[in-house]
N, C-alpha and C. Protein backbone atom coordinates (compact mmCIF):
# COMPACT_ATOMS: atom_id res chain seq x y z
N UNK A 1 0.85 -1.17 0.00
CA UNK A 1 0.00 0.00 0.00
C UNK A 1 0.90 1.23 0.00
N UNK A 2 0.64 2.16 -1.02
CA UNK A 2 1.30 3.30 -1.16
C UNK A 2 0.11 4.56 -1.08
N UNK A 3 1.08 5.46 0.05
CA UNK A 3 0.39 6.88 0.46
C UNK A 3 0.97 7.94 -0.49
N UNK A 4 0.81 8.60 -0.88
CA UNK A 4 1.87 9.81 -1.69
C UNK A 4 2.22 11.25 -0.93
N UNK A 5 0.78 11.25 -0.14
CA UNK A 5 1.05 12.22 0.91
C UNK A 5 -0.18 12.18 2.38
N UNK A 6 0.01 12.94 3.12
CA UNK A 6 -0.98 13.66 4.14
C UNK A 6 -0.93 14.77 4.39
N UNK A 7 -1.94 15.02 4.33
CA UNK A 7 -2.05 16.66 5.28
C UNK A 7 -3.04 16.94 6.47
N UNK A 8 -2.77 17.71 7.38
CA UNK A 8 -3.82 17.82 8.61
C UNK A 8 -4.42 18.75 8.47
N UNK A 9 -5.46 19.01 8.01
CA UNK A 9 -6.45 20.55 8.17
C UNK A 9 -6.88 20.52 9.42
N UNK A 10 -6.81 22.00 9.58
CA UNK A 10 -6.82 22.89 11.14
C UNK A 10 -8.31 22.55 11.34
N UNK A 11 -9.69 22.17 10.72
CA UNK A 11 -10.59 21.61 10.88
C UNK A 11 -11.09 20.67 11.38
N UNK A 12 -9.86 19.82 11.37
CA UNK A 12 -10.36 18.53 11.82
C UNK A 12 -10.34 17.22 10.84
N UNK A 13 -9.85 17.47 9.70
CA UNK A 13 -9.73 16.57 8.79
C UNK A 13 -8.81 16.56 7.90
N UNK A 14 -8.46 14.98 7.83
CA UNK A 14 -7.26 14.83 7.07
C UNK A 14 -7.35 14.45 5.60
N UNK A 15 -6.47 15.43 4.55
CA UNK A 15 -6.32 14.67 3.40
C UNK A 15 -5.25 13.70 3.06
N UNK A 16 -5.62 12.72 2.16
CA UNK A 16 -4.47 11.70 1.90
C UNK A 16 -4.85 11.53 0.50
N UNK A 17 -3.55 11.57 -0.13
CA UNK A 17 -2.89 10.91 -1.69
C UNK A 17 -2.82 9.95 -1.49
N UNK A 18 -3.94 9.12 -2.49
CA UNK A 18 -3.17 7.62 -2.06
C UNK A 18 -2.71 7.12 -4.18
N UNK A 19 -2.31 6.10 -4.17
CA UNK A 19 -1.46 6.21 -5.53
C UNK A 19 -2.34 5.39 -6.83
N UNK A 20 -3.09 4.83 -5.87
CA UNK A 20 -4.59 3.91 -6.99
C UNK A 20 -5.51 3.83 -5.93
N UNK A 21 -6.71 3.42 -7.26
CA UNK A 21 -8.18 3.63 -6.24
C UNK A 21 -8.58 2.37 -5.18
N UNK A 22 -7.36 1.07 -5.37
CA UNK A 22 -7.25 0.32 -4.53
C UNK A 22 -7.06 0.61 -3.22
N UNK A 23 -5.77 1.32 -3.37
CA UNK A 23 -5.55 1.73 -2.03
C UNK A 23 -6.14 2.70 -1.34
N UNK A 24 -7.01 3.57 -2.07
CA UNK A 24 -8.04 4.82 -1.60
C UNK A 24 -9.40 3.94 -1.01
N UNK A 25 -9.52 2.91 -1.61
CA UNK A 25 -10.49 1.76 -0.64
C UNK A 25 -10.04 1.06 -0.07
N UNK A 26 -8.77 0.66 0.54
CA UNK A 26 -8.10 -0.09 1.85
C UNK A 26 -8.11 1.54 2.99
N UNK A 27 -8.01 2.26 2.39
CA UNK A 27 -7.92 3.62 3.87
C UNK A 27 -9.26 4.07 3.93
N UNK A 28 -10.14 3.78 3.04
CA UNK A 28 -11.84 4.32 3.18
C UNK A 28 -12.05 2.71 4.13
N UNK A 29 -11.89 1.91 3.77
CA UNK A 29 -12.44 0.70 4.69
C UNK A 29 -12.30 0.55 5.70
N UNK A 30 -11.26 0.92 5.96
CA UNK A 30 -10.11 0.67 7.65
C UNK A 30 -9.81 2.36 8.44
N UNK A 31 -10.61 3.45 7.85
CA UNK A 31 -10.27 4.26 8.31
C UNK A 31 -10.55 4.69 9.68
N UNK A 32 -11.98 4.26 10.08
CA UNK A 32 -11.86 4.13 12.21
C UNK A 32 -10.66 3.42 12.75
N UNK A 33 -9.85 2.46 11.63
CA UNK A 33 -8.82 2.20 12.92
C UNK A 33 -8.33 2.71 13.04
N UNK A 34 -7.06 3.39 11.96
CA UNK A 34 -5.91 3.94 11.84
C UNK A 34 -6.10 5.32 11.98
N UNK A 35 -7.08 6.25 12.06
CA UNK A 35 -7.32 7.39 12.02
C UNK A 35 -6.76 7.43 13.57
N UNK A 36 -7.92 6.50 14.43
CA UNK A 36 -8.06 7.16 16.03
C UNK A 36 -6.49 6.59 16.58
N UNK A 37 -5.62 5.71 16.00
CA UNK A 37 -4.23 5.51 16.46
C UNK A 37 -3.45 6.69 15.76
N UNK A 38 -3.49 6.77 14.32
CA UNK A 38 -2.37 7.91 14.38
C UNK A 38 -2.80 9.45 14.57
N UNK A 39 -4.33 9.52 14.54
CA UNK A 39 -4.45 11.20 14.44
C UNK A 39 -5.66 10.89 15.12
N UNK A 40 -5.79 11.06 16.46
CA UNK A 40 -7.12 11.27 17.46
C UNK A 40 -8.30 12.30 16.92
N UNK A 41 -8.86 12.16 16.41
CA UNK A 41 -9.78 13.07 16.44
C UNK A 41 -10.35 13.74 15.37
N UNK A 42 -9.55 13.49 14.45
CA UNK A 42 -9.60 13.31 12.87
C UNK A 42 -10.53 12.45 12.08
N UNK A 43 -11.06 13.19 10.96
CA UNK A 43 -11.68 12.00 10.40
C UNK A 43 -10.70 12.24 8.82
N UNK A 44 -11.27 11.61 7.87
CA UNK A 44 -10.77 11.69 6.32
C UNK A 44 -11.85 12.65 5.48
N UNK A 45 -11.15 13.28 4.62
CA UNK A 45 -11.87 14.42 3.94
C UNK A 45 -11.65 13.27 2.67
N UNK A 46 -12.83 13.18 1.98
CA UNK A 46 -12.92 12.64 0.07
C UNK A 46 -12.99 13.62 -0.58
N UNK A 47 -12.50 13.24 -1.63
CA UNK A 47 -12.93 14.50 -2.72
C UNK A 47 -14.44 13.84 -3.19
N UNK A 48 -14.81 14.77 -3.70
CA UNK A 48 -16.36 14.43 -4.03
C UNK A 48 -16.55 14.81 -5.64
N UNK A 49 -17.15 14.40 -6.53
CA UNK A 49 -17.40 14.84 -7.91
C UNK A 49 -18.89 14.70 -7.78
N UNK A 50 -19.13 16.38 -8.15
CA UNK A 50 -20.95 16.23 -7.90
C UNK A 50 -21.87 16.75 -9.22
N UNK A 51 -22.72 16.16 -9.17
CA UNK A 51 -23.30 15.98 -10.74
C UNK A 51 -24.90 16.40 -10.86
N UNK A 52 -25.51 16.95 -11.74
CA UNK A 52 -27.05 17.26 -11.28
C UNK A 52 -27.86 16.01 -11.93
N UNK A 53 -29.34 15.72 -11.31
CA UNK A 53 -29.87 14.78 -11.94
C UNK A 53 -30.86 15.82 -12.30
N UNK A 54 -31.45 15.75 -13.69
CA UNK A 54 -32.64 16.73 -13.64
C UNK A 54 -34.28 16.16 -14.09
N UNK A 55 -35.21 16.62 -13.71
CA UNK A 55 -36.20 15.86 -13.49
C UNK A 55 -36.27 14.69 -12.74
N UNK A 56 -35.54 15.15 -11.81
CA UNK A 56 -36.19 13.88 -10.94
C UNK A 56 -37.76 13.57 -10.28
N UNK A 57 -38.03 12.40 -9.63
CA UNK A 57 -39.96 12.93 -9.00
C UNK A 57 -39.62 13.37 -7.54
N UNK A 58 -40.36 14.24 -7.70
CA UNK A 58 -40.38 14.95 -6.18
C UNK A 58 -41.16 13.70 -5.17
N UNK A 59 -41.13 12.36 -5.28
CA UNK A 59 -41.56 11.22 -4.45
C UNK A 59 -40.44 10.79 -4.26
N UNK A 60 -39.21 10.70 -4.36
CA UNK A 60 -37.77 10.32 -4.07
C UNK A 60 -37.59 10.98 -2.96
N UNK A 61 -37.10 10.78 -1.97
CA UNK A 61 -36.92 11.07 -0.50
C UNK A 61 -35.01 11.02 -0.42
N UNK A 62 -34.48 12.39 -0.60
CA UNK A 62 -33.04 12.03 -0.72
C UNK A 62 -32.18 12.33 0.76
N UNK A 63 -33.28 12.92 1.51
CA UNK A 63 -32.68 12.66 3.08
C UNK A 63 -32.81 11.08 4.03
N UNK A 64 -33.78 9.84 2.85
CA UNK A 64 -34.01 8.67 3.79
C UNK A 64 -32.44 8.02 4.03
N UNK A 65 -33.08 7.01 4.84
CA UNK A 65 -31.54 6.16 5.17
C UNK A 65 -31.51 5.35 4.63
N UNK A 66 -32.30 4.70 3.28
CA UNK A 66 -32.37 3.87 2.24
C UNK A 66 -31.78 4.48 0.72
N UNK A 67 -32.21 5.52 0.78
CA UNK A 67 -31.67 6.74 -0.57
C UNK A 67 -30.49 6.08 -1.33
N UNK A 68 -29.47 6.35 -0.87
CA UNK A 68 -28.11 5.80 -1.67
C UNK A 68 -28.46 4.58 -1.95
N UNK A 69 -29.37 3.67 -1.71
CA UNK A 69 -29.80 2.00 -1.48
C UNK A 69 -30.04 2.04 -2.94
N UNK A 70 -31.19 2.86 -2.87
CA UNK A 70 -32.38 2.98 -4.03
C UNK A 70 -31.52 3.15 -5.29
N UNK A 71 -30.86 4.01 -5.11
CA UNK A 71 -30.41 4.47 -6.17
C UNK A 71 -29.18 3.92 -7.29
N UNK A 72 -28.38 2.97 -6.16
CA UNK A 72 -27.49 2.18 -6.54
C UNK A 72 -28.19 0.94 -7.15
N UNK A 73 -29.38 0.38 -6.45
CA UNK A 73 -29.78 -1.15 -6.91
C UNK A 73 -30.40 -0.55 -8.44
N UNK A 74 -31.12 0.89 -8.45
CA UNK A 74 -31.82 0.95 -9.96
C UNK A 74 -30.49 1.08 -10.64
N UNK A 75 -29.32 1.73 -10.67
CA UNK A 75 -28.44 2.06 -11.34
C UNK A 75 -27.18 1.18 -11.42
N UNK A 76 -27.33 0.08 -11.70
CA UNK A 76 -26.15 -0.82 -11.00
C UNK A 76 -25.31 -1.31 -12.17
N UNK A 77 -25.55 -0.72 -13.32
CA UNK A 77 -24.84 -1.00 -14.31
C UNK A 77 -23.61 0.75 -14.54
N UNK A 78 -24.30 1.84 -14.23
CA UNK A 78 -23.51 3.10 -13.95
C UNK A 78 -22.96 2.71 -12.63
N UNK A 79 -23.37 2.64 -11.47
CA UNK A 79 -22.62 3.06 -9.81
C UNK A 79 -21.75 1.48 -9.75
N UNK A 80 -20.59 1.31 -9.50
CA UNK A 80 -19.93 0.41 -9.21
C UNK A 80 -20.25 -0.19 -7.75
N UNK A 81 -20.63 0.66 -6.49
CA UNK A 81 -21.00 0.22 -5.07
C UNK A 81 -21.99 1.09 -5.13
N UNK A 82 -22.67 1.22 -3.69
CA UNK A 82 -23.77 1.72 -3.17
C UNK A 82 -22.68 2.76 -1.97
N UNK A 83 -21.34 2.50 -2.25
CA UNK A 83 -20.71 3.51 -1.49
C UNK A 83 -20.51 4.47 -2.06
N UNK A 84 -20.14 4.46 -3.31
CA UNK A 84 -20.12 5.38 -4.42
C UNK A 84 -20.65 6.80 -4.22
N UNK A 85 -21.93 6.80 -4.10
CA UNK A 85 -22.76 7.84 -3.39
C UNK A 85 -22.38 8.37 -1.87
N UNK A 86 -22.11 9.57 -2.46
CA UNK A 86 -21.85 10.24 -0.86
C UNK A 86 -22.22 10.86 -0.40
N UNK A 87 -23.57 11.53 -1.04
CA UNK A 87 -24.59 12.81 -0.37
C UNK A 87 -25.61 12.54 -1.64
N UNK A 88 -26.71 13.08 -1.18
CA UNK A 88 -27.72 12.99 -2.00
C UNK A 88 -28.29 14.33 -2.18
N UNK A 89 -29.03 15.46 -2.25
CA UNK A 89 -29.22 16.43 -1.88
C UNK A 89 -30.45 17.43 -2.95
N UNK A 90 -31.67 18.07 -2.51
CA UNK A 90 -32.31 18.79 -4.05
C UNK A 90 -31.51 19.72 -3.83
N UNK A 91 -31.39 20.74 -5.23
CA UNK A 91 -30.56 21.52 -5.40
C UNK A 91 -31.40 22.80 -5.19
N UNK A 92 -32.87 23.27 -5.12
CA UNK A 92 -33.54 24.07 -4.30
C UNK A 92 -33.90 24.10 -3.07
N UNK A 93 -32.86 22.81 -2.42
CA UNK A 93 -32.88 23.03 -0.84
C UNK A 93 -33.96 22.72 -0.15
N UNK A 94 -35.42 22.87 -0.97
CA UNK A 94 -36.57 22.62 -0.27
C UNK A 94 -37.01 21.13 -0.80
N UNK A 95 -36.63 20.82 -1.99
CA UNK A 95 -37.60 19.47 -2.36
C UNK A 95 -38.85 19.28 -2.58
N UNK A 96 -39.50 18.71 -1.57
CA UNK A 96 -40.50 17.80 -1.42
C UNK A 96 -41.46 19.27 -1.05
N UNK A 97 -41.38 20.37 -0.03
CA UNK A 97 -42.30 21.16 0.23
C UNK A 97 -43.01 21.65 -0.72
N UNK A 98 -42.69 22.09 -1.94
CA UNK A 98 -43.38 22.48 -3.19
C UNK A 98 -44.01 21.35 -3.42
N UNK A 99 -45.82 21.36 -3.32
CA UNK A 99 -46.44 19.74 -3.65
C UNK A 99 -46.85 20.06 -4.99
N UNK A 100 -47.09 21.72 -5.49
CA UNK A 100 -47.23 21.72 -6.93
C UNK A 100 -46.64 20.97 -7.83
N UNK A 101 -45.53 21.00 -7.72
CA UNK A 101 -44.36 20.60 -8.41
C UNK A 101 -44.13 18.50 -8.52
N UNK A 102 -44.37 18.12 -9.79
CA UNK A 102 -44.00 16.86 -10.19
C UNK A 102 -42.57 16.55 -9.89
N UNK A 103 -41.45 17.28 -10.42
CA UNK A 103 -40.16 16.78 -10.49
C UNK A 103 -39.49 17.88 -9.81
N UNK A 104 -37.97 17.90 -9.94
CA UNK A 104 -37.10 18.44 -9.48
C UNK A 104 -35.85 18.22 -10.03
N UNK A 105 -34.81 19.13 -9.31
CA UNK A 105 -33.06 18.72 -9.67
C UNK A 105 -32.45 18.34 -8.69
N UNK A 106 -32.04 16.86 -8.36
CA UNK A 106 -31.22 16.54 -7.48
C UNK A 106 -29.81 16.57 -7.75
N UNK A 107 -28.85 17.11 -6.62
CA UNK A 107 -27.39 16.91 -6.53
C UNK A 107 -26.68 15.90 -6.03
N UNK A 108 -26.21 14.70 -7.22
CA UNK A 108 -25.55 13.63 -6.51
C UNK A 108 -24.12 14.03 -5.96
N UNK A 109 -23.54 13.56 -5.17
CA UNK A 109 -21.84 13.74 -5.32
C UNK A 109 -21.18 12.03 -4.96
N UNK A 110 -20.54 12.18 -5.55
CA UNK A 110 -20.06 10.65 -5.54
C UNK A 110 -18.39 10.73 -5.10
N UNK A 111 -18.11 9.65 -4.93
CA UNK A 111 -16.23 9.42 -4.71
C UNK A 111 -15.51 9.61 -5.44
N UNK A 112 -15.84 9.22 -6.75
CA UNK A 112 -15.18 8.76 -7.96
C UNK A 112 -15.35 9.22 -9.09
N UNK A 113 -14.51 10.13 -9.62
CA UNK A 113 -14.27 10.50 -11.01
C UNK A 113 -15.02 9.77 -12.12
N UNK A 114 -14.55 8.75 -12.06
CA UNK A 114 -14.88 7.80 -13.34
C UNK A 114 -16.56 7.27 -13.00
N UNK A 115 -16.82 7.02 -11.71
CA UNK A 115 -18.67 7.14 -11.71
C UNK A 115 -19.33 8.58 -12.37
N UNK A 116 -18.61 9.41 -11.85
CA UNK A 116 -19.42 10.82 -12.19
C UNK A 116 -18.99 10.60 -13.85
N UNK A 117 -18.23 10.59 -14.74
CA UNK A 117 -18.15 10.64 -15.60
C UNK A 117 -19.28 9.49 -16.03
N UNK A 118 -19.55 7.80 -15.89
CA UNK A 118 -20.68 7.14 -16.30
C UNK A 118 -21.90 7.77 -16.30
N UNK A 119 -22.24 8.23 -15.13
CA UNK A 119 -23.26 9.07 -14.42
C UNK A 119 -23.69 9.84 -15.78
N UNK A 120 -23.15 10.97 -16.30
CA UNK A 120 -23.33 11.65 -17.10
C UNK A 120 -22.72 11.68 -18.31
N UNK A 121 -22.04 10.25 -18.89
CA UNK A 121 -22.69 9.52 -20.34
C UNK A 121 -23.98 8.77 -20.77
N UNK A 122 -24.38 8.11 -19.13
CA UNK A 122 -25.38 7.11 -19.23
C UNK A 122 -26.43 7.74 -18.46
N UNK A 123 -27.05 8.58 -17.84
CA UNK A 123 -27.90 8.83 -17.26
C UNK A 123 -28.05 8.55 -15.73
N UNK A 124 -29.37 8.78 -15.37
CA UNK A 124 -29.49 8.03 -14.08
C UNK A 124 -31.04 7.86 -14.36
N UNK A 125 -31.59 6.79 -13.19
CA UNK A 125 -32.93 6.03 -13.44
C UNK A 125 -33.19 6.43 -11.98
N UNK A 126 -34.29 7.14 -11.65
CA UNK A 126 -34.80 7.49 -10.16
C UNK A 126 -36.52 7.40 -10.44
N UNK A 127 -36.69 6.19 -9.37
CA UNK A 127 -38.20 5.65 -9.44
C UNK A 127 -38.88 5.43 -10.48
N UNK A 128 -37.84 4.26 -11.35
CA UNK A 128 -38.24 4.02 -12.64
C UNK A 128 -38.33 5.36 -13.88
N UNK A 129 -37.84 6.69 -13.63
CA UNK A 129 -37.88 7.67 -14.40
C UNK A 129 -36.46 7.96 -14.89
N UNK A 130 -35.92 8.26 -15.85
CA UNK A 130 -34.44 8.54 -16.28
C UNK A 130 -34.74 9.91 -16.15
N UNK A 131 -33.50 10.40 -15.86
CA UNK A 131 -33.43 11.81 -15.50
C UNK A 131 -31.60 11.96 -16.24
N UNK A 132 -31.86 12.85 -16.70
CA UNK A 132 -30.52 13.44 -17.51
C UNK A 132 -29.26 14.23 -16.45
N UNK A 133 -28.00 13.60 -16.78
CA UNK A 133 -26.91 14.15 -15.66
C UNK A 133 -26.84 15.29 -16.31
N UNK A 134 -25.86 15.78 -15.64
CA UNK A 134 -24.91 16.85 -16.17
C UNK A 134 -23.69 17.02 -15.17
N UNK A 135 -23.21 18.05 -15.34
CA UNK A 135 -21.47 18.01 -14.34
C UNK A 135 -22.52 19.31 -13.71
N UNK A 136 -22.25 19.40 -12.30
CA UNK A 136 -22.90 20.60 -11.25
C UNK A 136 -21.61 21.46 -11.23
N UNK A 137 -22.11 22.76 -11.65
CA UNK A 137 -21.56 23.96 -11.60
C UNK A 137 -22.11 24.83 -10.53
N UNK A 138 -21.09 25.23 -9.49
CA UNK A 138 -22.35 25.60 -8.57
C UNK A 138 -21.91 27.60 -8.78
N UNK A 139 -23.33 28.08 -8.49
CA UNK A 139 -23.56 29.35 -8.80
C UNK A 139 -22.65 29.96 -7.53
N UNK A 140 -21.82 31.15 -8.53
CA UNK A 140 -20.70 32.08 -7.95
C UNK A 140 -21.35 32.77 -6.92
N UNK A 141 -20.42 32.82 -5.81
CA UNK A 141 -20.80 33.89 -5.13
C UNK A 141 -21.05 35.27 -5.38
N UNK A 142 -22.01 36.30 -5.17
CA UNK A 142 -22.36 37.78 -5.67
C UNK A 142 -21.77 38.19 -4.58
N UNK A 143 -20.63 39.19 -4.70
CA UNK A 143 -20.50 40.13 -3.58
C UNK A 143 -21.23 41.48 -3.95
N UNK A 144 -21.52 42.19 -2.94
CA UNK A 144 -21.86 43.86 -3.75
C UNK A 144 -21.72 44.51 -2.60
């Protein structure tokens, strides 16, 4: 197993280079051990690649504790795991409160480069509905 680097953010979380995505899943697997022996208190920061789904149905529940479940078993030819998924999120923040509203835009973010890239060659399927990716650009901050 090869590290390439670490760093400690003053936050509370550590980044690590690791040199293949093998070894970035031996330190995602095992990371409660070795975290609380070499760095107390620390957890691991991922990079995240986050992607929009659009039209999704506003009957998708992306705060449940099944969500990432759902979404991996419909999509199991794009998502390689059901770990893959690392936040689920609507991108108007409210979701489900608008009952006018049929669909919506959800924000996936995933682990992995090369999922987010499937993701948005191949689509995604949410409650039997395909909904079109795209790469999430998130809107600039306005100062004035």
């Amino acid at each position: 197993m090869k590290v390439q680097g670490v760093r400690m953010r003053t936050n509370g979380t550590l980044v690590v280079n690791a040199a293949s995505d093998n070894v970035v899943n031996l330190i995602m697997h095992h990371s409660d051990t070795w975290t609380t022996t070499l760095a107390p208190g620390f957890s691991i920061s991922m990079k995240t690649y986050s992607v929009v789904a659009n039209f999704a149905p506003m009957e998708f529940e992306p705060e449940a504790e099944n969500a990432k479940r759902i979404l991996y078993t419909e999509n199991r030819v794009v998502l390689e795991t059901e770990n893959d998924v690392v936040r689920i999120w609507w991108l108007n923040g409210k979701g489900q409160t608008q009952q006018t509203k049929k669909h919506s835009t959800l924000i996936i973010s995933v682990n992995n480069v090369k999922v987010a890239d499937n993701l948005i060659q191949c689509n995604i399927t949410i409650l039997g509905l395909i909904c079109n990716v795209q790469k999430y650009i998130p809107i600039p901050v306005q100062c004035y």
